[in-house]
N, C-alpha and C. Protein backbone atom coordinates (compact mmCIF):
# COMPACT_ATOMS: atom_id res chain seq x y z
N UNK A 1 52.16 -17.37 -8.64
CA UNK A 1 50.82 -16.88 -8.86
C UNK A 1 50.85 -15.64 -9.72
N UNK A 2 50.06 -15.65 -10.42
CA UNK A 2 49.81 -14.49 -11.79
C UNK A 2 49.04 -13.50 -11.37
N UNK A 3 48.92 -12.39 -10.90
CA UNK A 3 47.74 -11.41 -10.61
C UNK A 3 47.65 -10.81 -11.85
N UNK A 4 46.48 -10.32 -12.45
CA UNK A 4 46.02 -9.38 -13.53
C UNK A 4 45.91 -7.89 -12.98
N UNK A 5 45.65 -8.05 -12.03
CA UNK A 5 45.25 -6.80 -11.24
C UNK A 5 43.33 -6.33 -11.97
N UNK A 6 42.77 -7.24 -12.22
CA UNK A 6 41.61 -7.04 -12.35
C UNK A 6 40.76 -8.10 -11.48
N UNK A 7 40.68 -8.80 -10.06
CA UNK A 7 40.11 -9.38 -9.25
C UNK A 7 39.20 -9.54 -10.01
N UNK A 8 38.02 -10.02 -9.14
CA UNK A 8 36.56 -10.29 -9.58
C UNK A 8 36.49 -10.30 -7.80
N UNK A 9 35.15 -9.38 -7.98
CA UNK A 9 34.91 -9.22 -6.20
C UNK A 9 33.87 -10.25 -6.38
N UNK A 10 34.19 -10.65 -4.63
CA UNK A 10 33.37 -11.74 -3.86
C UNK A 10 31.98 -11.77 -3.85
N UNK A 11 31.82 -10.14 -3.26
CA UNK A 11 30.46 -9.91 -3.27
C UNK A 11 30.16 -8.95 -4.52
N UNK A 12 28.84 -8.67 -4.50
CA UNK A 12 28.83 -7.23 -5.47
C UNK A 12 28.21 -6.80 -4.62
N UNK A 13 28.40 -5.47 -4.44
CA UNK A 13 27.54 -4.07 -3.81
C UNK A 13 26.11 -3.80 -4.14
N UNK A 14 25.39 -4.19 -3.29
CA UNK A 14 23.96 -3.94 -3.22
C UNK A 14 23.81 -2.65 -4.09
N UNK A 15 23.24 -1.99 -4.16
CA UNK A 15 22.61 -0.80 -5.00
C UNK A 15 21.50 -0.26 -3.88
N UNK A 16 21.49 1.08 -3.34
CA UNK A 16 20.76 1.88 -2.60
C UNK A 16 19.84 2.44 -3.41
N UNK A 17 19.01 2.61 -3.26
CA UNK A 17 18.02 3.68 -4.24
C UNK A 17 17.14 3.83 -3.36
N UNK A 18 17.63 5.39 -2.69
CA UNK A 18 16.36 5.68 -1.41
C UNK A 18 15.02 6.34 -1.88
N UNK A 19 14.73 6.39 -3.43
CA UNK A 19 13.77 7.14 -3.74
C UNK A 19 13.00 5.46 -3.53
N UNK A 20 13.22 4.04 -3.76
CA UNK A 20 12.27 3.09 -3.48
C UNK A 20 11.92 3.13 -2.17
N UNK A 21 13.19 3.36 -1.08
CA UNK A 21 12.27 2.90 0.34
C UNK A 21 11.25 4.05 0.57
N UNK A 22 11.55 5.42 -0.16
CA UNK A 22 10.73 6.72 0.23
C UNK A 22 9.45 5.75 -0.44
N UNK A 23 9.25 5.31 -1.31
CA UNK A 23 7.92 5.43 -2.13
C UNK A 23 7.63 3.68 -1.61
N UNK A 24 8.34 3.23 -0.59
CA UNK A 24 7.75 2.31 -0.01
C UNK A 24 6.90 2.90 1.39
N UNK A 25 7.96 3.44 2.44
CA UNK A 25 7.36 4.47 3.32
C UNK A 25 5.83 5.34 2.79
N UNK A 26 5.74 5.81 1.53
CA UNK A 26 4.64 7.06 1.26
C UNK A 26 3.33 5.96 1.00
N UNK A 27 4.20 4.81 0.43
CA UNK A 27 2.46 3.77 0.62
C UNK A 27 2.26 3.48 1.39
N UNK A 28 2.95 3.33 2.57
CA UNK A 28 2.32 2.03 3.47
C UNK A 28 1.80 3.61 4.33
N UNK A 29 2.21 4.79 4.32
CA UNK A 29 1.50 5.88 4.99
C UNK A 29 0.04 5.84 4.39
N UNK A 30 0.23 6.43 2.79
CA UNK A 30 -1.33 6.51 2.52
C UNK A 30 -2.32 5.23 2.73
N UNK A 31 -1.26 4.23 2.71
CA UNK A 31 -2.69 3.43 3.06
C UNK A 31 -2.92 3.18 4.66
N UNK A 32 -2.44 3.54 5.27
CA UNK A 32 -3.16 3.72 6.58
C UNK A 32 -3.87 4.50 6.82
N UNK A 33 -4.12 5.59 6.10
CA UNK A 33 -4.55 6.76 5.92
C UNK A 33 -5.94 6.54 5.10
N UNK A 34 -5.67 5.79 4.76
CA UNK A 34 -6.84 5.28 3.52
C UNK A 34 -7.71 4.06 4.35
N UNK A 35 -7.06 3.55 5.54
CA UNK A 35 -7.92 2.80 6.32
C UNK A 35 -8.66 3.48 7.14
N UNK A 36 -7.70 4.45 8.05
CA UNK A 36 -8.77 5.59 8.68
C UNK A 36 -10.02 6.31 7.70
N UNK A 37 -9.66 7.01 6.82
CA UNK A 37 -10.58 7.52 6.27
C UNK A 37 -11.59 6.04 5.84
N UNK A 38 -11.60 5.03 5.29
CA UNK A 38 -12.33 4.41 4.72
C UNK A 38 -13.63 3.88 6.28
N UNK A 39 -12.54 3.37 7.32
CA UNK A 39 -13.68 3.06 8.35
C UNK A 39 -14.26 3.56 9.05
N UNK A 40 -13.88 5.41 9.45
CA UNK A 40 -14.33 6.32 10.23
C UNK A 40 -15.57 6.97 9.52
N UNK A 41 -15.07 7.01 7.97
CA UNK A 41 -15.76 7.78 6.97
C UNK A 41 -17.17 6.82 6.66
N UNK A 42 -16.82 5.63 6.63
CA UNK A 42 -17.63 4.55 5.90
C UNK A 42 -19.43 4.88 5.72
N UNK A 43 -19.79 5.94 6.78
CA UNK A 43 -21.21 6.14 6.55
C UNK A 43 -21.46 7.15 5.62
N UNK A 44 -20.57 7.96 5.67
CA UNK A 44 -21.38 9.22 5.07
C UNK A 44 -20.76 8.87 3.41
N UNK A 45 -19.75 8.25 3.25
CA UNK A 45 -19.65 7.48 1.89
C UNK A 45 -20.82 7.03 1.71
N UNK A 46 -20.93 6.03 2.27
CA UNK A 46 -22.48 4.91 1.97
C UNK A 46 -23.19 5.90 1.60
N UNK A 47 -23.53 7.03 2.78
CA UNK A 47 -24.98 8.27 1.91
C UNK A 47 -24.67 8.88 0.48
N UNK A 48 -23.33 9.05 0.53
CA UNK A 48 -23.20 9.75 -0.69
C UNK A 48 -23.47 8.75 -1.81
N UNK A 49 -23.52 7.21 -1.96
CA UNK A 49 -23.67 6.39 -2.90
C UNK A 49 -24.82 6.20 -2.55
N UNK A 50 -25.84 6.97 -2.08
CA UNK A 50 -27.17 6.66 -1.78
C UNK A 50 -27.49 5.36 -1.28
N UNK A 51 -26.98 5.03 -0.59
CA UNK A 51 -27.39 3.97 0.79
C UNK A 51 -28.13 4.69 2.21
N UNK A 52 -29.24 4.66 1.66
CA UNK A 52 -29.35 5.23 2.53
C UNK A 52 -29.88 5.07 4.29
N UNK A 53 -29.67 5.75 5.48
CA UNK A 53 -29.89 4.96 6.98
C UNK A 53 -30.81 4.32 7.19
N UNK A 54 -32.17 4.02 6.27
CA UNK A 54 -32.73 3.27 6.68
C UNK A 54 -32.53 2.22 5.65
N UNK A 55 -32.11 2.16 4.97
CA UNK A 55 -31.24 1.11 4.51
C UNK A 55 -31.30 -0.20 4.76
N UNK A 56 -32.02 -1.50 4.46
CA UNK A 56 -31.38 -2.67 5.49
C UNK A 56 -29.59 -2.76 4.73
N UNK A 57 -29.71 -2.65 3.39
CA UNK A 57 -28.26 -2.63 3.18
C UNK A 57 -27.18 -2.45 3.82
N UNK A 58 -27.56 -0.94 4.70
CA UNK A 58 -26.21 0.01 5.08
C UNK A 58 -25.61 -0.73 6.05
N UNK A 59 -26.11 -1.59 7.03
CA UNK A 59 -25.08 -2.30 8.18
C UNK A 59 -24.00 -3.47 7.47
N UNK A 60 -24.71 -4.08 6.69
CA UNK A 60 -23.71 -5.66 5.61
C UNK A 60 -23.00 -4.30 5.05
N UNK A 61 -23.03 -2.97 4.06
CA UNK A 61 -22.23 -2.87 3.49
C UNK A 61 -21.60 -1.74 3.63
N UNK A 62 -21.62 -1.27 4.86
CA UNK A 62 -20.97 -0.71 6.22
C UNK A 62 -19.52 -1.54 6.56
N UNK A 63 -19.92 -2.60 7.30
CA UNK A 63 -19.05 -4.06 7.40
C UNK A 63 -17.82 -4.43 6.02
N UNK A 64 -18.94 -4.55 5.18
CA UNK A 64 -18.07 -5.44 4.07
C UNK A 64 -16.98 -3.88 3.65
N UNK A 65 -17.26 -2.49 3.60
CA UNK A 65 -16.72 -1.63 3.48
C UNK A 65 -15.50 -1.58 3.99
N UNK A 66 -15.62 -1.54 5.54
CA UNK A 66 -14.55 -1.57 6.43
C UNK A 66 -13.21 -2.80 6.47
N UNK A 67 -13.94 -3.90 5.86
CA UNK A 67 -13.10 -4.91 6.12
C UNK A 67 -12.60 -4.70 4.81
N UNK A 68 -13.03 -4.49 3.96
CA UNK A 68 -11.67 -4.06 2.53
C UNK A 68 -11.19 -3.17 2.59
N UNK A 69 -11.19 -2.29 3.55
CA UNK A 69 -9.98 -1.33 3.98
C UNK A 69 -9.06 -1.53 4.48
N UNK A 70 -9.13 -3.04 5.03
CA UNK A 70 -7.74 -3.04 5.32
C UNK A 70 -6.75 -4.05 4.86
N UNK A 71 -7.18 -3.82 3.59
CA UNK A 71 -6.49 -4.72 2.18
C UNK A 71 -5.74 -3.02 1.95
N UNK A 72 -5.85 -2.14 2.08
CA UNK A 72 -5.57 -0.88 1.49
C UNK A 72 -3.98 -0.65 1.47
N UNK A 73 -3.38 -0.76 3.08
CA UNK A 73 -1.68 -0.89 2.77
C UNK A 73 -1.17 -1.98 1.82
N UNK A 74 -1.67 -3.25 2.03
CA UNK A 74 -0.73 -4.00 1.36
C UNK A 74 -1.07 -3.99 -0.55
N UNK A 75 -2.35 -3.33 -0.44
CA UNK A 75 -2.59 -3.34 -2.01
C UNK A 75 -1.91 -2.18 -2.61
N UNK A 76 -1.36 -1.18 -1.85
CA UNK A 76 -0.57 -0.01 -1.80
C UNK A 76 0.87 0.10 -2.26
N UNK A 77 1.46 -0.87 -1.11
CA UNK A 77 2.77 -1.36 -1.12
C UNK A 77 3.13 -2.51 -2.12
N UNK A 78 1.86 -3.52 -2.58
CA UNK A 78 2.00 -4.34 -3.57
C UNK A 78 2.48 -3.04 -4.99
N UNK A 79 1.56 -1.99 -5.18
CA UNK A 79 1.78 -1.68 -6.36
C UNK A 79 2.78 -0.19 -6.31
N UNK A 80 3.14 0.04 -5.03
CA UNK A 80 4.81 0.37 -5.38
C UNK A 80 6.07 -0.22 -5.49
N UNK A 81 5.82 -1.32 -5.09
CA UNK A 81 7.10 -2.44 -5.58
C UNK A 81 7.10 -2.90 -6.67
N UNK A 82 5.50 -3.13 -7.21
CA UNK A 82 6.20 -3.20 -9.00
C UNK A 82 6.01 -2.11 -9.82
N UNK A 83 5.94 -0.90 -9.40
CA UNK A 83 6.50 0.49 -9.92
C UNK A 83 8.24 0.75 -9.54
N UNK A 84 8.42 0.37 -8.26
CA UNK A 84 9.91 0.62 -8.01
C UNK A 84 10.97 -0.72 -8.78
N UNK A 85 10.11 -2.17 -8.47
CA UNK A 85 11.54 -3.30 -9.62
C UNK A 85 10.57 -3.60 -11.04
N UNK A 86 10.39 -2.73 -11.68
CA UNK A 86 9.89 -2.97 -13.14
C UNK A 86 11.32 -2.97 -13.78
């Protein structure tokens, strides 16, 4: 048997890059953060876009408010993963 002394490894070594899991961690924070604020907050937003309480609007888009908040982590974490494997 001939060795070169240049193998070829079996596996290759993963690659660490803890600045991706940090900026995976900092989204999936703000967007929880972004769910609290969006469904706790959701009225006095609505006033500030002039919806106002007597509103028939403000209860449907009160609702429809809250429930796209919690698209907020994964639309978060969607767009730090293709900031971190671009």
């Amino acid at each position: 048997m001939h060795s070169s002394g240049h193998d070829t490894p079996k596996f290759e070594h993963k690659r660490h890059i803890p600045s991706a899991s940090t900026a995976l961690v900092v989204g999936g924070i703000f967007g929880l953060i972004q769910v609290i604020f969006l469904t706790s907050g959701a009225k006095p937003i609505l006033n500030f876009m002039e919806v106002h309480s007597d509103s028939p609007m403000l209860t449907p888009t009160q609702e429809y408010l809250s429930l796209r908040s919690l698209s907020a982590p994964s639309a978060l974490l969607s767009l730090a993963m293709k900031g971190i494997f671009r």
